[in-house]
C-alpha atoms as a PDB file:
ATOM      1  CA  UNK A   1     -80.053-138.331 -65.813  1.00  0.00           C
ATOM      2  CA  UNK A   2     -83.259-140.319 -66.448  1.00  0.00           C
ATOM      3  CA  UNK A   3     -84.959-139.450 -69.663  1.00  0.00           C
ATOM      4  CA  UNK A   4     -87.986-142.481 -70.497  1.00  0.00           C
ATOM      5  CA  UNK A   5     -88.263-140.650 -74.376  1.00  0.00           C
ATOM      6  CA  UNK A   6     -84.692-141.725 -75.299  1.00  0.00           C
ATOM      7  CA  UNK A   7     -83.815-144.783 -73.040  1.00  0.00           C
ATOM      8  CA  UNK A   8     -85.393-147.680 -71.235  1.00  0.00           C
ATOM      9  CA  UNK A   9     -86.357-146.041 -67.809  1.00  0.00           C
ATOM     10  CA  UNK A  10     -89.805-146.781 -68.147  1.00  0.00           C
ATOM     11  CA  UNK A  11     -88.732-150.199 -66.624  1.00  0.00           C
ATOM     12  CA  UNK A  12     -87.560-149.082 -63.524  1.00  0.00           C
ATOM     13  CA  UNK A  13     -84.363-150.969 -63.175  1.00  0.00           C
ATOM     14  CA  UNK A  14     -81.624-151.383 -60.748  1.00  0.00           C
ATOM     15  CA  UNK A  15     -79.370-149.210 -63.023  1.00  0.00           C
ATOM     16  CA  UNK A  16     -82.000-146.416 -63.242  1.00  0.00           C
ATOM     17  CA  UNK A  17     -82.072-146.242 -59.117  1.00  0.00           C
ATOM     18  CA  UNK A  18     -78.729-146.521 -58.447  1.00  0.00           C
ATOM     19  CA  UNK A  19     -77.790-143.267 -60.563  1.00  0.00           C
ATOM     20  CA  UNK A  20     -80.792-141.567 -59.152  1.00  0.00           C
ATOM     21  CA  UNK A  21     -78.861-142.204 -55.956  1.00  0.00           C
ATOM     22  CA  UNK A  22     -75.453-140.700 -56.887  1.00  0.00           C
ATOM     23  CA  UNK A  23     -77.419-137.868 -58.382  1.00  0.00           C
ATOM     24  CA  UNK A  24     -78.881-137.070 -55.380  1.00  0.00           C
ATOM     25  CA  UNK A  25     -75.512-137.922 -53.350  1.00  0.00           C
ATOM     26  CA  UNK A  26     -74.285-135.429 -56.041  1.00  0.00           C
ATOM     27  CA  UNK A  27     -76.143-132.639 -54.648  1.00  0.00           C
ATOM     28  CA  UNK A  28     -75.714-133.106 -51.314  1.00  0.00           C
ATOM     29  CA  UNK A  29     -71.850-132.821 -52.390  1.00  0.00           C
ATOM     30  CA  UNK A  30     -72.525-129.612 -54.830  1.00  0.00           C
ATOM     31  CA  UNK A  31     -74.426-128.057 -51.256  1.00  0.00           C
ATOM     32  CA  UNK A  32     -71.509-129.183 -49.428  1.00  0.00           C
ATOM     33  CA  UNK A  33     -68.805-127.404 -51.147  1.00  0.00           C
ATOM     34  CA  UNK A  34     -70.722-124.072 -52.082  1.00  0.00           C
ATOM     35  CA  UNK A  35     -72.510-123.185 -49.232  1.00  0.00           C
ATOM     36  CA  UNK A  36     -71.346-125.103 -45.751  1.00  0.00           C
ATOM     37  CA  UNK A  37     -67.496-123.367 -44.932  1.00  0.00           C
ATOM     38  CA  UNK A  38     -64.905-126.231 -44.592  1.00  0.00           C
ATOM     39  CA  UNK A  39     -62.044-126.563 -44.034  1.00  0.00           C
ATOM     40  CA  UNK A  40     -59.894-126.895 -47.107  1.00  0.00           C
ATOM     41  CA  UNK A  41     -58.593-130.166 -46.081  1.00  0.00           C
ATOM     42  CA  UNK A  42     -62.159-131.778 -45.993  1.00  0.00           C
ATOM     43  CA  UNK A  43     -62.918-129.325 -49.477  1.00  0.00           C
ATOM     44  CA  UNK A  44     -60.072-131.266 -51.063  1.00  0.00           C
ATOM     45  CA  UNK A  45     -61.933-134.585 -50.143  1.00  0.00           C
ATOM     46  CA  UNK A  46     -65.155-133.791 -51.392  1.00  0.00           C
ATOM     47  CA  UNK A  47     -63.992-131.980 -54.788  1.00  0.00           C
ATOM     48  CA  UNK A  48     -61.871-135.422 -55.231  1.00  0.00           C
ATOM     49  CA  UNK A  49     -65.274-136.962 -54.861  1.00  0.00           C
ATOM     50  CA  UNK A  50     -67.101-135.047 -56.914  1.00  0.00           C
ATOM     51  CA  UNK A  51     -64.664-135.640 -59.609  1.00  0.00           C
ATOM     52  CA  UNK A  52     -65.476-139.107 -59.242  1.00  0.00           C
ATOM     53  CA  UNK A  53     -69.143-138.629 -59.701  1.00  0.00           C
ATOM     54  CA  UNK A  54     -68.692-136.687 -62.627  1.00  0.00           C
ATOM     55  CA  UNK A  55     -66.823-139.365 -64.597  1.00  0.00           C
ATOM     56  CA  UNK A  56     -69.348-141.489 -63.146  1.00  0.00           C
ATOM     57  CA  UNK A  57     -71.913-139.236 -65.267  1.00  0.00           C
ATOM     58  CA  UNK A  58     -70.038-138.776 -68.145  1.00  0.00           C
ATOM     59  CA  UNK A  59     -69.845-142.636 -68.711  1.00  0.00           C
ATOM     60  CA  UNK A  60     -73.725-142.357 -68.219  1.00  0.00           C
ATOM     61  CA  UNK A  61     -73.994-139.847 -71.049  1.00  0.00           C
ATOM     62  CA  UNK A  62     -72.075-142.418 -73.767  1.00  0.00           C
ATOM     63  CA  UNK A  63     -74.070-145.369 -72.565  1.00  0.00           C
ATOM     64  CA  UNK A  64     -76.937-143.151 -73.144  1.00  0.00           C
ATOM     65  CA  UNK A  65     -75.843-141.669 -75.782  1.00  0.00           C
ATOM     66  CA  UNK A  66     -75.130-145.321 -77.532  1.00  0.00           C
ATOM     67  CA  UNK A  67     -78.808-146.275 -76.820  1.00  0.00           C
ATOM     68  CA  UNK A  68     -80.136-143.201 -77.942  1.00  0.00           C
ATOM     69  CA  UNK A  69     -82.745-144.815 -81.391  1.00  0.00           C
ATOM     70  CA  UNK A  70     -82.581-140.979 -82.298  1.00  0.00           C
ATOM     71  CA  UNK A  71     -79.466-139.313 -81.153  1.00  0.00           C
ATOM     72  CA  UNK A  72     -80.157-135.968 -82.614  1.00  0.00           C
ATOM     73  CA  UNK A  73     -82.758-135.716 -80.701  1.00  0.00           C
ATOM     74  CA  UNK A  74     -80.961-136.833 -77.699  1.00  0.00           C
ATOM     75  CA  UNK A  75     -78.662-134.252 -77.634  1.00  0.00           C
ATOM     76  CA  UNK A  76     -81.179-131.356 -78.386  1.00  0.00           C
ATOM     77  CA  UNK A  77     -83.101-132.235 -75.434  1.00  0.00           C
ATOM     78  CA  UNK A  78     -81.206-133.297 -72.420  1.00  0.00           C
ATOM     79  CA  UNK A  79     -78.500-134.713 -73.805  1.00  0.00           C
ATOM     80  CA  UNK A  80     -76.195-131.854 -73.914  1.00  0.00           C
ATOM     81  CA  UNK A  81     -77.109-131.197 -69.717  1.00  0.00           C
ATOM     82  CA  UNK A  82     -75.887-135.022 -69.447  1.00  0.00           C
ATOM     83  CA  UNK A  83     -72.843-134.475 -71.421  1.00  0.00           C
ATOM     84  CA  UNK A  84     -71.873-131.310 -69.397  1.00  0.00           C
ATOM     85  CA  UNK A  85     -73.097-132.229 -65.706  1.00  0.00           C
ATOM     86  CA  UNK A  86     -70.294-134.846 -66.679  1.00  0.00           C
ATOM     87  CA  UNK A  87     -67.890-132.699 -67.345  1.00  0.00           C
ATOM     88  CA  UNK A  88     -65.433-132.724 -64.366  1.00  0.00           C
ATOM     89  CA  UNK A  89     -64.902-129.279 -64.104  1.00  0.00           C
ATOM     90  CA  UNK A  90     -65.919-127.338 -61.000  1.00  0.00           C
ATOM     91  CA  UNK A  91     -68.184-125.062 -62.896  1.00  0.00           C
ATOM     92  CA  UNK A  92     -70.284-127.468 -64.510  1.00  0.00           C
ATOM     93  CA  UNK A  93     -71.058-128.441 -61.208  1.00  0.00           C
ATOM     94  CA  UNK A  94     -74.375-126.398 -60.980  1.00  0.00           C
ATOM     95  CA  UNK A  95     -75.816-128.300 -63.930  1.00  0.00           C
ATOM     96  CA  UNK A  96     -76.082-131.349 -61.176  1.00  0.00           C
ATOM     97  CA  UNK A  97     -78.689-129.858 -59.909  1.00  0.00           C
ATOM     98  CA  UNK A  98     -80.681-129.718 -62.758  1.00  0.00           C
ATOM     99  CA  UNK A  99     -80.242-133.488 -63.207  1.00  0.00           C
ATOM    100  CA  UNK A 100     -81.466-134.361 -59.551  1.00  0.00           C
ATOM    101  CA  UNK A 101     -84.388-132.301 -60.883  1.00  0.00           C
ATOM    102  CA  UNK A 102     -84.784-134.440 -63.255  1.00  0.00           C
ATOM    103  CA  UNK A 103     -84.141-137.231 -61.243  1.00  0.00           C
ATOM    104  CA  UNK A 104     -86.938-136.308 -58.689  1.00  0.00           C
ATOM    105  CA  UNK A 105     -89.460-136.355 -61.296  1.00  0.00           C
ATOM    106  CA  UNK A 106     -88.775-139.623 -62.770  1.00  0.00           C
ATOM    107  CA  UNK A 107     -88.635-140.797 -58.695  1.00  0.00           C
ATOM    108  CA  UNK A 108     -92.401-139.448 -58.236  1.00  0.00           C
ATOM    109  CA  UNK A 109     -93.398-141.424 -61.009  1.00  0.00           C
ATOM    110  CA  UNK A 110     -92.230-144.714 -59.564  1.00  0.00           C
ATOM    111  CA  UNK A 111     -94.344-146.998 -57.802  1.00  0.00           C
ATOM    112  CA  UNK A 112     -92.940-148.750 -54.639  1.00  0.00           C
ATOM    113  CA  UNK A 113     -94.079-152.186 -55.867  1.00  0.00           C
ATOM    114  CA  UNK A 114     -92.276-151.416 -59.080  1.00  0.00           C
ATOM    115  CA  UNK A 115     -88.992-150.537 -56.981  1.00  0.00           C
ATOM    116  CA  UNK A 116     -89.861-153.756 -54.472  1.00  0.00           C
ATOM    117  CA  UNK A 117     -90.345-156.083 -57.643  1.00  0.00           C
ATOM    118  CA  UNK A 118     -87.206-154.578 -59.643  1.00  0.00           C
ATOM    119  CA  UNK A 119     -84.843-155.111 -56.900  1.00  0.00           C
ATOM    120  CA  UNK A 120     -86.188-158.555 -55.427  1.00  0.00           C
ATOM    121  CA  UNK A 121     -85.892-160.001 -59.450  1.00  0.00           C
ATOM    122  CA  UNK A 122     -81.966-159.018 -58.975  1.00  0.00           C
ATOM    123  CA  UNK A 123     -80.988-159.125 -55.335  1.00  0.00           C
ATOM    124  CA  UNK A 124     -77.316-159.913 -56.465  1.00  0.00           C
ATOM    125  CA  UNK A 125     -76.984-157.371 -58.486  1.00  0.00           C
ATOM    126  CA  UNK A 126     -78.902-154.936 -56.247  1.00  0.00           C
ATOM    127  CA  UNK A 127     -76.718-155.690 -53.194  1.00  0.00           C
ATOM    128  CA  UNK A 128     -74.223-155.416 -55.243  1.00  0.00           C
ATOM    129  CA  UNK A 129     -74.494-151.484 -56.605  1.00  0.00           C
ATOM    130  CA  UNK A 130     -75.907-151.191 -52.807  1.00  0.00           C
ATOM    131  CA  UNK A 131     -72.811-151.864 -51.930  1.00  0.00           C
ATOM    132  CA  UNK A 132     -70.614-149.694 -53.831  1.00  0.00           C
ATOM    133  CA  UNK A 133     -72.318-146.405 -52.197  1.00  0.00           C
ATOM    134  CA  UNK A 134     -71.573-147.730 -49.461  1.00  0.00           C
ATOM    135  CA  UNK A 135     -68.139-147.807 -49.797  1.00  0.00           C
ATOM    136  CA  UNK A 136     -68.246-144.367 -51.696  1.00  0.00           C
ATOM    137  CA  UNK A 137     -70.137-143.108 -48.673  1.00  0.00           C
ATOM    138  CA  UNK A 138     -67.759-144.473 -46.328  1.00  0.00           C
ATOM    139  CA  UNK A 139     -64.183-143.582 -47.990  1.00  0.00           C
ATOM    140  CA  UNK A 140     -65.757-139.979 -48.286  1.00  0.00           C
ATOM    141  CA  UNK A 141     -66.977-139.991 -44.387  1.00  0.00           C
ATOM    142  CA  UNK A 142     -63.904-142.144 -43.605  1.00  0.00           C
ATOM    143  CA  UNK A 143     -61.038-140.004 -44.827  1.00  0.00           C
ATOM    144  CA  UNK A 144     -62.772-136.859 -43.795  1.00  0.00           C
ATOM    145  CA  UNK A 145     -62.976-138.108 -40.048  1.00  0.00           C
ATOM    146  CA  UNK A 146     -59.841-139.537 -39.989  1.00  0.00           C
ATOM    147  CA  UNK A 147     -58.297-136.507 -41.518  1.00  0.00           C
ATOM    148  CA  UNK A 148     -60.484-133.869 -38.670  1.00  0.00           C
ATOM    149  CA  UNK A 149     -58.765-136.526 -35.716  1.00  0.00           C
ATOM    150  CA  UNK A 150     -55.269-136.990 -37.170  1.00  0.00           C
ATOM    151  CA  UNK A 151     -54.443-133.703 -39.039  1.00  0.00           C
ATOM    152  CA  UNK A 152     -53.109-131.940 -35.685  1.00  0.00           C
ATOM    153  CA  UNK A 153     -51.973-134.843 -33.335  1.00  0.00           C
ATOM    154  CA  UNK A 154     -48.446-135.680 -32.494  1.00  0.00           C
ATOM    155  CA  UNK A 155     -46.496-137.880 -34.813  1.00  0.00           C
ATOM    156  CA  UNK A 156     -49.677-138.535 -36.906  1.00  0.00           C
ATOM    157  CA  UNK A 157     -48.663-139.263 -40.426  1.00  0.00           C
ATOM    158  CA  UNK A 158     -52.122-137.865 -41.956  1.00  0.00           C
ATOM    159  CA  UNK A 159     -52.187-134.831 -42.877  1.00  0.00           C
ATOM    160  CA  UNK A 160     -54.041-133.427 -45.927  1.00  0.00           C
ATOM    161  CA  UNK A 161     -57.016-134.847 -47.722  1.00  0.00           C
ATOM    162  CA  UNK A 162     -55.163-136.803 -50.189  1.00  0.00           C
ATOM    163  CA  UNK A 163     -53.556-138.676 -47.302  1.00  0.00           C
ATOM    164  CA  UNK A 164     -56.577-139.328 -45.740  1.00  0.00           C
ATOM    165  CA  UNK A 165     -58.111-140.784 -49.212  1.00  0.00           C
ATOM    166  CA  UNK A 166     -55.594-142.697 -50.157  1.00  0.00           C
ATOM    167  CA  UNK A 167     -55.434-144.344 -46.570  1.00  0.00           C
ATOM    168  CA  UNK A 168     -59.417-144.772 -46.498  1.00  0.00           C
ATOM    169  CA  UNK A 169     -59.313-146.626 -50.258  1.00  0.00           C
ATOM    170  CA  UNK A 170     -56.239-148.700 -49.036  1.00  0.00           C
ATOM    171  CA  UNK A 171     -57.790-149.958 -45.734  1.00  0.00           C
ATOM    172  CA  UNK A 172     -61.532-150.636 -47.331  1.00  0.00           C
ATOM    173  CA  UNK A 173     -59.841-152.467 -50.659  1.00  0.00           C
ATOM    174  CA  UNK A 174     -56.546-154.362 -48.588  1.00  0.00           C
ATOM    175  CA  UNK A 175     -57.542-153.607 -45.249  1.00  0.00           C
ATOM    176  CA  UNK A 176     -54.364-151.099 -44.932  1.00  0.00           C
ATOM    177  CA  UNK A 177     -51.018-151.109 -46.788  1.00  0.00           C
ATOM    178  CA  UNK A 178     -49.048-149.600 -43.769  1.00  0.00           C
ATOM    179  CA  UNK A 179     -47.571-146.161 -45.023  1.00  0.00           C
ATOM    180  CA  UNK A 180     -50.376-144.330 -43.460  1.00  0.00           C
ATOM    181  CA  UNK A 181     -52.035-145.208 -40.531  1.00  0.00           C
ATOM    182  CA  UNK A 182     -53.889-143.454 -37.321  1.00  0.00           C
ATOM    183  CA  UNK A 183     -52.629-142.751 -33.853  1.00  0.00           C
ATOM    184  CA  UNK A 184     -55.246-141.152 -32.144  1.00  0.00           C
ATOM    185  CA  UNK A 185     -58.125-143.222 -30.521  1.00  0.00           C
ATOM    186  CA  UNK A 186     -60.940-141.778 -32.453  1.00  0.00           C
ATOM    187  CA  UNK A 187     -58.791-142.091 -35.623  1.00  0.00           C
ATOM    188  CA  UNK A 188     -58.209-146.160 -34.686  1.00  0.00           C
ATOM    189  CA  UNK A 189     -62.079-146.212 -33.973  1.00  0.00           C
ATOM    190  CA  UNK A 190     -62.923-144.563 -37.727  1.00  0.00           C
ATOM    191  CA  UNK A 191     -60.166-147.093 -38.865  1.00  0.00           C
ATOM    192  CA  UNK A 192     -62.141-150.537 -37.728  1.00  0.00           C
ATOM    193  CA  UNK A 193     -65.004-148.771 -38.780  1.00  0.00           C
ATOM    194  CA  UNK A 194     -63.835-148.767 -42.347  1.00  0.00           C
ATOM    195  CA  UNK A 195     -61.969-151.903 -42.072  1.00  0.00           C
ATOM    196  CA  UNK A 196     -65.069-153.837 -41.032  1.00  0.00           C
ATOM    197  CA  UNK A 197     -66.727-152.488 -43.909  1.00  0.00           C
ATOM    198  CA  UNK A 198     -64.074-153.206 -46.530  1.00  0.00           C
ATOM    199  CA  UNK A 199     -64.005-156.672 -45.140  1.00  0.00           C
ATOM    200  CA  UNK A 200     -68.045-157.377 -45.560  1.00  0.00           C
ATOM    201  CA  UNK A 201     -67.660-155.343 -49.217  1.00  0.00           C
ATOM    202  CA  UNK A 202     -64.816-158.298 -50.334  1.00  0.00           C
ATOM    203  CA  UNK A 203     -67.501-161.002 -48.908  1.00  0.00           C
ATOM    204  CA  UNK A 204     -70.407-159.401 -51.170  1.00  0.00           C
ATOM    205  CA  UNK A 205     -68.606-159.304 -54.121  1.00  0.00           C
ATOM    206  CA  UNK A 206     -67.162-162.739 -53.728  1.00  0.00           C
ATOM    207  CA  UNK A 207     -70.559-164.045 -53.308  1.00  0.00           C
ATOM    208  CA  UNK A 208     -72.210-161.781 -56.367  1.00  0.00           C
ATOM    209  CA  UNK A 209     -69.253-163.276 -58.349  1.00  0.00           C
ATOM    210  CA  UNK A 210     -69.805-166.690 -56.856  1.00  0.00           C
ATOM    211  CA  UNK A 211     -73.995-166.176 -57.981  1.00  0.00           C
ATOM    212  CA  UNK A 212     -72.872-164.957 -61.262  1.00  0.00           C
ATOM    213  CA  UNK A 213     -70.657-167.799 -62.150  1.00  0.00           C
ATOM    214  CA  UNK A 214     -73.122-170.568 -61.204  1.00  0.00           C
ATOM    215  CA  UNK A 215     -75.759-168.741 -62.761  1.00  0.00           C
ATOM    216  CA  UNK A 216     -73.974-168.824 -66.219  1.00  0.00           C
ATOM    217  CA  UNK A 217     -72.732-172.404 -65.596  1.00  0.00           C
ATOM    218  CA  UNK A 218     -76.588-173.407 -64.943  1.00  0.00           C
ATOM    219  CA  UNK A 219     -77.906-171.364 -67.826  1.00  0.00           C
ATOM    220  CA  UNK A 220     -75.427-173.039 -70.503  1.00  0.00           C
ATOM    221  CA  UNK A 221     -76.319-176.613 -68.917  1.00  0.00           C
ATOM    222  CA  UNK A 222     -79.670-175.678 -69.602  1.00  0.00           C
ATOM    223  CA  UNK A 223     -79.533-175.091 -73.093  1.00  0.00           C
ATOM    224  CA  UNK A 224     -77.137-177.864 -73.637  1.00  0.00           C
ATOM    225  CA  UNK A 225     -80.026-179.928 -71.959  1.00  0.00           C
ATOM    226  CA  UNK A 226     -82.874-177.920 -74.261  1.00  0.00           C
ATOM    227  CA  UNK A 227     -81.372-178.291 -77.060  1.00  0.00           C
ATOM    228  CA  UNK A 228     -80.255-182.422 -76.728  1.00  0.00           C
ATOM    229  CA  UNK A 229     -84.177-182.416 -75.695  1.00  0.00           C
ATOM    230  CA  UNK A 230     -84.815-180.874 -79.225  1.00  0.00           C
ATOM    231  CA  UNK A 231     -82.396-183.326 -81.164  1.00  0.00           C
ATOM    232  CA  UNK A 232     -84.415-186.299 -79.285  1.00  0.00           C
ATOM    233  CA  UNK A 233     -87.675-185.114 -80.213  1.00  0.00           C
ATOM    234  CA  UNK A 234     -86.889-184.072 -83.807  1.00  0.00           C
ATOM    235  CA  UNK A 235     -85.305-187.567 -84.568  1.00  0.00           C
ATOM    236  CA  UNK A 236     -88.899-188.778 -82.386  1.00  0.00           C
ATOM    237  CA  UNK A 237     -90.688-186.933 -84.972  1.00  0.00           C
ATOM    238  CA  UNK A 238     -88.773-188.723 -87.613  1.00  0.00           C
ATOM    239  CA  UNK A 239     -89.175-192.164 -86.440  1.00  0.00           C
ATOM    240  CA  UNK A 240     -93.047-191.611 -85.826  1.00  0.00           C
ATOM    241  CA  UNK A 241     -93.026-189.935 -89.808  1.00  0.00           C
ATOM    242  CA  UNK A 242     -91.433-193.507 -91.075  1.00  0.00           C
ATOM    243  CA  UNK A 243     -93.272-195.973 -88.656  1.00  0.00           C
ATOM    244  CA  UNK A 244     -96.637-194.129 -90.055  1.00  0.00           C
ATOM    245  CA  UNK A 245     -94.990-194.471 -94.006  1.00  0.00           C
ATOM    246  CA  UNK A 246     -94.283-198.327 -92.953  1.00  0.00           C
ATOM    247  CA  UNK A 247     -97.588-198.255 -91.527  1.00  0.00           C
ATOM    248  CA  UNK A 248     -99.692-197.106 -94.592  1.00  0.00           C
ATOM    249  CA  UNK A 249     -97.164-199.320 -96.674  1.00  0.00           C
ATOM    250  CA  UNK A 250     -98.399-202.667 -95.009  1.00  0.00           C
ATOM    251  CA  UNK A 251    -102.162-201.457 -94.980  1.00  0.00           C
ATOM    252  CA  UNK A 252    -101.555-200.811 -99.103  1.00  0.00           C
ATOM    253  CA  UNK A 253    -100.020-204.714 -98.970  1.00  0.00           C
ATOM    254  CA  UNK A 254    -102.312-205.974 -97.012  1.00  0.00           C
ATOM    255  CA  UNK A 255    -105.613-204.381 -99.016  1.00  0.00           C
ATOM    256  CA  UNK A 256    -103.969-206.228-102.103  1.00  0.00           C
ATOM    257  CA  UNK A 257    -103.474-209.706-100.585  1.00  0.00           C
ATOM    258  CA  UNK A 258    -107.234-209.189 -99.310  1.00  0.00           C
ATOM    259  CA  UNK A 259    -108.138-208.394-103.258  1.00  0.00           C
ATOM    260  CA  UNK A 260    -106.156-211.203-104.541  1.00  0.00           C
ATOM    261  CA  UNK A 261    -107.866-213.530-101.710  1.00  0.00           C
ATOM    262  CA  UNK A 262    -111.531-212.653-103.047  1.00  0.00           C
ATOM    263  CA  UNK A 263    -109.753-212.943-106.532  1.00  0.00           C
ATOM    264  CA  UNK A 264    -109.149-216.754-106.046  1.00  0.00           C
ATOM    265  CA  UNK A 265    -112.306-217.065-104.011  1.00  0.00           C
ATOM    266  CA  UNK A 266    -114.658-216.062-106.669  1.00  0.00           C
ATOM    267  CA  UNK A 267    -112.901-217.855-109.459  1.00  0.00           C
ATOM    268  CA  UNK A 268    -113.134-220.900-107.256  1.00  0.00           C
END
């Protein structure tokens, strides 16, 4: 995913880390689904996800791609990997693992004071993207518990894994929109579990929005201030530029009435 030839990732940024991350959520997923047997309710779940992660990576690939100062060149070296690893098609799935490859060599090359100074420069925006794997991780682990205590009790109403994802994404977004909701213990548990998260999400993002705002409003008083700061001084400049013309005007007037002065003197 990271490539420093064709992009900026020699800065490590907070963009650079967080789809490091997903890349090497991404694999766990890929190991998930190919290796580890599931059941094919909790398969559903995690192909769903990995769906996600591969539009995720496709959207990566044109905002790469769009950066790209030599696209050609882009493509011919990892560019077409990007472009398929975001293809979301099961069997493109395997060229994920070449990007947390990828990914682990650009994270051996970072420095932790890098890291430490990239995401203390934008806590706001690093708590955000913080957030959002969170709640990725947490509708994924969400709906697949809910779905492994609900699926076989009495009068549940949860029973595949598109139930259970829709009903985790309802309660961590609107904290539940009622057509689907546990009746086991362990499945109420899960549910103020994910509730509780949804609820601290809505408070992040308020405040990041909150930061945001104020932080736009602040910059465009600045350079209102700046640039009235710049019309004083300029017209300061041109004040100073006509009191030093007037200036070497009355010197000029005053070196003649000095002449005339020894003028009258000496014909005296």
């Amino acid at each position: 995913v990271i490539t420093a030839r064709n992009t900026d990732d020699k800065r490590i940024g907070i963009y650079a880390l967080g789809i490091a991350l997903l890349a090497v959520i991404s694999f766990v997923n890929f190991f998930l689904l190919t290796f580890v047997p599931l059941p094919p309710s909790i398969k559903q779940i995690l192909t769903v996800f990995d769906y996600g992660v591969a539009l995720i990576f496709l959207a990566d690939f044109v905002v790469r791609f769009l950066r790209a100062p030599k696209k050609w060149a882009y493509m011919r070296t990892w560019g077409w990997l990007d472009l398929l690893s975001g293809v979301p098609i099961p069997f493109f799935s395997i060229a994920r693992i070449v990007r947390v490859a990828r990914v682990a060599v650009v994270v051996r090359r970072m420095r932790y004071k890098d890291v430490e100074r990239s995401i203390t420069k934008h806590p706001a925006r690093s708590t955000l993207i913080g957030s959002g794997f969170l709640a990725l991780l947490v509708v994924v682990a969400g709906s697949a518990l809910e779905l492994q205590f609900e699926a076989n009790a009495p009068h549940a109403n949860i029973h595949s894994g598109g139930d259970a994802l829709w009903w985790a994404m309802v309660s961590i977004a609107t904290v539940g929109y009622g057509d689907k909701y546990p009746v086991t213990p362990a499945g109420r548990i899960t549910a103020v579990f994910v509730i509780a998260v949804g609820v601290v999400l809505f408070g992040v993002i308020s405040s990041y929005l909150a930061s945001t705002f104020i932080a736009s409003r602040d910059r465009v008083d600045r350079e209102v201030i700046i640039a009235t700061l710049k019309g004083d001084l300029d017209t300061i400049k041109t004040e100073a530029a006509n009191l030093r013309e007037g200036f070497g005007t009355i010197q000029a007037e005053m070196a003649e009435i000095k002449q005339l002065l020894l003028e009258r003197k000496g014909a005296s």
